[in-house]
C-alpha atoms as a PDB file:
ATOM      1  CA  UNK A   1     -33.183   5.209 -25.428  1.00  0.00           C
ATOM      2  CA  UNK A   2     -32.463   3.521 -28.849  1.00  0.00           C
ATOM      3  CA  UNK A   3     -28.955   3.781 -30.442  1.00  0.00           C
ATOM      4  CA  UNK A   4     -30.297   5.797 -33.264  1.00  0.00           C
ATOM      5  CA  UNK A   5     -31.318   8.832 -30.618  1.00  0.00           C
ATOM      6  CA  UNK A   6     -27.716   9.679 -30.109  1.00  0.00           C
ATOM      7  CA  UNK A   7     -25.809  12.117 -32.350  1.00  0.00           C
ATOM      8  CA  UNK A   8     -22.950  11.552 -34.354  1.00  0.00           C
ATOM      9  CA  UNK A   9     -19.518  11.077 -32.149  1.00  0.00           C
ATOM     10  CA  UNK A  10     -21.920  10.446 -28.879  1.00  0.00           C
ATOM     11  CA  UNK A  11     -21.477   7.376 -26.861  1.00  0.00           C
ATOM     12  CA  UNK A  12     -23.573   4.841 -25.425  1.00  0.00           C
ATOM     13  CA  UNK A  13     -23.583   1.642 -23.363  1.00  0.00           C
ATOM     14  CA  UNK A  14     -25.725  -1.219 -24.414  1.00  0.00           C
ATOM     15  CA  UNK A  15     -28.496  -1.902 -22.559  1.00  0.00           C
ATOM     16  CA  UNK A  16     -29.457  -5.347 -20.552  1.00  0.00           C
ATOM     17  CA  UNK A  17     -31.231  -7.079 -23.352  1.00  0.00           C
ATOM     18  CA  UNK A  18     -31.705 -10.202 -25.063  1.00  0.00           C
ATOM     19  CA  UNK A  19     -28.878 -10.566 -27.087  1.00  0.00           C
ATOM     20  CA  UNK A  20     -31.029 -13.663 -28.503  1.00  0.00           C
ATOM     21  CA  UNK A  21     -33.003 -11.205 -30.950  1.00  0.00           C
ATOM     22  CA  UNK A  22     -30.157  -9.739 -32.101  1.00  0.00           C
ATOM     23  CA  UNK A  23     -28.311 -11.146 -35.700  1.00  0.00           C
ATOM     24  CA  UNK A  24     -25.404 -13.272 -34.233  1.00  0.00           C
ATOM     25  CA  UNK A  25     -23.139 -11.178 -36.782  1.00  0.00           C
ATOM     26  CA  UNK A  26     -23.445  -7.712 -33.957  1.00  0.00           C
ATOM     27  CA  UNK A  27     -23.244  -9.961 -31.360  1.00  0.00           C
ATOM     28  CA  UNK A  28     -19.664 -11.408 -33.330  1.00  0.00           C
ATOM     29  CA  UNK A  29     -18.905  -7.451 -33.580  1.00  0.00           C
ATOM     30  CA  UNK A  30     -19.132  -6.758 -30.014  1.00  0.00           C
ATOM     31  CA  UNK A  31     -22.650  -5.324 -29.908  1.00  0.00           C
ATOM     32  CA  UNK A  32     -23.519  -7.157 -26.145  1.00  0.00           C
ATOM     33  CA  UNK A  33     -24.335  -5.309 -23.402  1.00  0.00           C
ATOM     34  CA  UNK A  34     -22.389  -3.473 -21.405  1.00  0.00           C
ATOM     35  CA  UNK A  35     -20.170  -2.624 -24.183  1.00  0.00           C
ATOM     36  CA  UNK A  36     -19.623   0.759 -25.634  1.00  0.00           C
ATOM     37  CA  UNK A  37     -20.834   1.882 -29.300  1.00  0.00           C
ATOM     38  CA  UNK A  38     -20.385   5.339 -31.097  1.00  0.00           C
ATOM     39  CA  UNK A  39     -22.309   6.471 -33.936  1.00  0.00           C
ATOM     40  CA  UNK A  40     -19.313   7.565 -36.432  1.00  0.00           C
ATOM     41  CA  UNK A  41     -22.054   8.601 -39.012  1.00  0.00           C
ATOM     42  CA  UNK A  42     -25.709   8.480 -40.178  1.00  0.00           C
ATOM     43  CA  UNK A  43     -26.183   7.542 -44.102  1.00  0.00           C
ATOM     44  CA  UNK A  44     -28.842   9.840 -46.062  1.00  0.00           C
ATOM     45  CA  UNK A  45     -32.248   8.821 -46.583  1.00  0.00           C
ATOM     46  CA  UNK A  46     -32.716   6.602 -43.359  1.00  0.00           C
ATOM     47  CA  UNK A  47     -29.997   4.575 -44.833  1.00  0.00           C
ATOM     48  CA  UNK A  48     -27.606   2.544 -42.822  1.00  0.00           C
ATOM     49  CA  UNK A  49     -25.856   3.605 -39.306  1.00  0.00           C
ATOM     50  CA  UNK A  50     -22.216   3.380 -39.024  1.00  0.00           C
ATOM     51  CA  UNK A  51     -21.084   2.290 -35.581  1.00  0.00           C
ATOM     52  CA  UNK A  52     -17.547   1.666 -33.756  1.00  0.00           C
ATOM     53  CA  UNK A  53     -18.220  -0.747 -31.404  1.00  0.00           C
ATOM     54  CA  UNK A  54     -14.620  -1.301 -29.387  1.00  0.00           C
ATOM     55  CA  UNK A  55     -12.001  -1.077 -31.960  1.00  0.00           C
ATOM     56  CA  UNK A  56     -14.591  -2.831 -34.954  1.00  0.00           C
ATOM     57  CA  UNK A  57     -16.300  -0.449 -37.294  1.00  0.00           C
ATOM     58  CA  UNK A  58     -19.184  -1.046 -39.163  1.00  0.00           C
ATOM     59  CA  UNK A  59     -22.562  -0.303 -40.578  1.00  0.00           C
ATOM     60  CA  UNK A  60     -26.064  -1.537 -39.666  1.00  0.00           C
ATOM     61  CA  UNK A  61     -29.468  -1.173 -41.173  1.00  0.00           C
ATOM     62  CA  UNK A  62     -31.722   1.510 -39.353  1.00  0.00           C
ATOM     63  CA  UNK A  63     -34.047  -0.843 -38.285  1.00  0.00           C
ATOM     64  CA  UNK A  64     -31.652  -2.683 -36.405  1.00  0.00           C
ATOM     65  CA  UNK A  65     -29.988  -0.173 -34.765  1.00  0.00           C
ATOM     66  CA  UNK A  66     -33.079   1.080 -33.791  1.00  0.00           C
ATOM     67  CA  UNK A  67     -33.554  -2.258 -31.929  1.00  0.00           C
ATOM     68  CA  UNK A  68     -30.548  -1.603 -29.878  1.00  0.00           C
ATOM     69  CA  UNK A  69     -31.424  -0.311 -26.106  1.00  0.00           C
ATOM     70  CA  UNK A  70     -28.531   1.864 -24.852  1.00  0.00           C
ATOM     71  CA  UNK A  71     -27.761   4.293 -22.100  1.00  0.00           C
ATOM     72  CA  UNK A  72     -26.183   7.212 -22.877  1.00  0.00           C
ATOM     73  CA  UNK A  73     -22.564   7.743 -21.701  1.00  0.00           C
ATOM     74  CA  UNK A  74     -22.820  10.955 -20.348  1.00  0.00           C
ATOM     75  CA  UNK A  75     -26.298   9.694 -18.290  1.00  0.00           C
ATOM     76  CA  UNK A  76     -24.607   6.473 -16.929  1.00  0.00           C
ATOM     77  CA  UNK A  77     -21.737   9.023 -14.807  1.00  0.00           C
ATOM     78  CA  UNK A  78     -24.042  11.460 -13.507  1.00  0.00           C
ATOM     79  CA  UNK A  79     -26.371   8.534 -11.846  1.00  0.00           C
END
């Protein structure tokens, strides 16, 4: 599933994936896999997404975030 398909306050763990494609700035932030990311809040108007990623908040374009494979946290303890 892609970051952007969980709700606000849901958590997810980032997926396996090439961290190569992703702007070195999320990668700086934390935004690797295995690491878990919130979504604090969704901006109007398919305007940015506003993540916590550890203790580091901060806001992404759509498109990117859409980019972002994760798993979400409830899924991962049931399997």
């Amino acid at each position: 599933m892609r970051l952007t398909d969980l709700n606000i306050n849901e958590q997810g763990i980032i997926s396996e994936q090439d961290i190569n494609l992703l702007p070195a700035k999320l990668v700086d932030f934390g935004c690797v896999p295995g690491n878990v990311v919130s979504i604090v809040n969704y901006a109007p108007f398919n305007g940015p997404v506003y993540l916590r990623v550890q203790e580091t908040f901060f806001a992404v374009r759509r498109e990117i975030a859409d980019f972002i494979e994760v798993i979400r946290l409830e899924e991962k303890e049931v399997a």
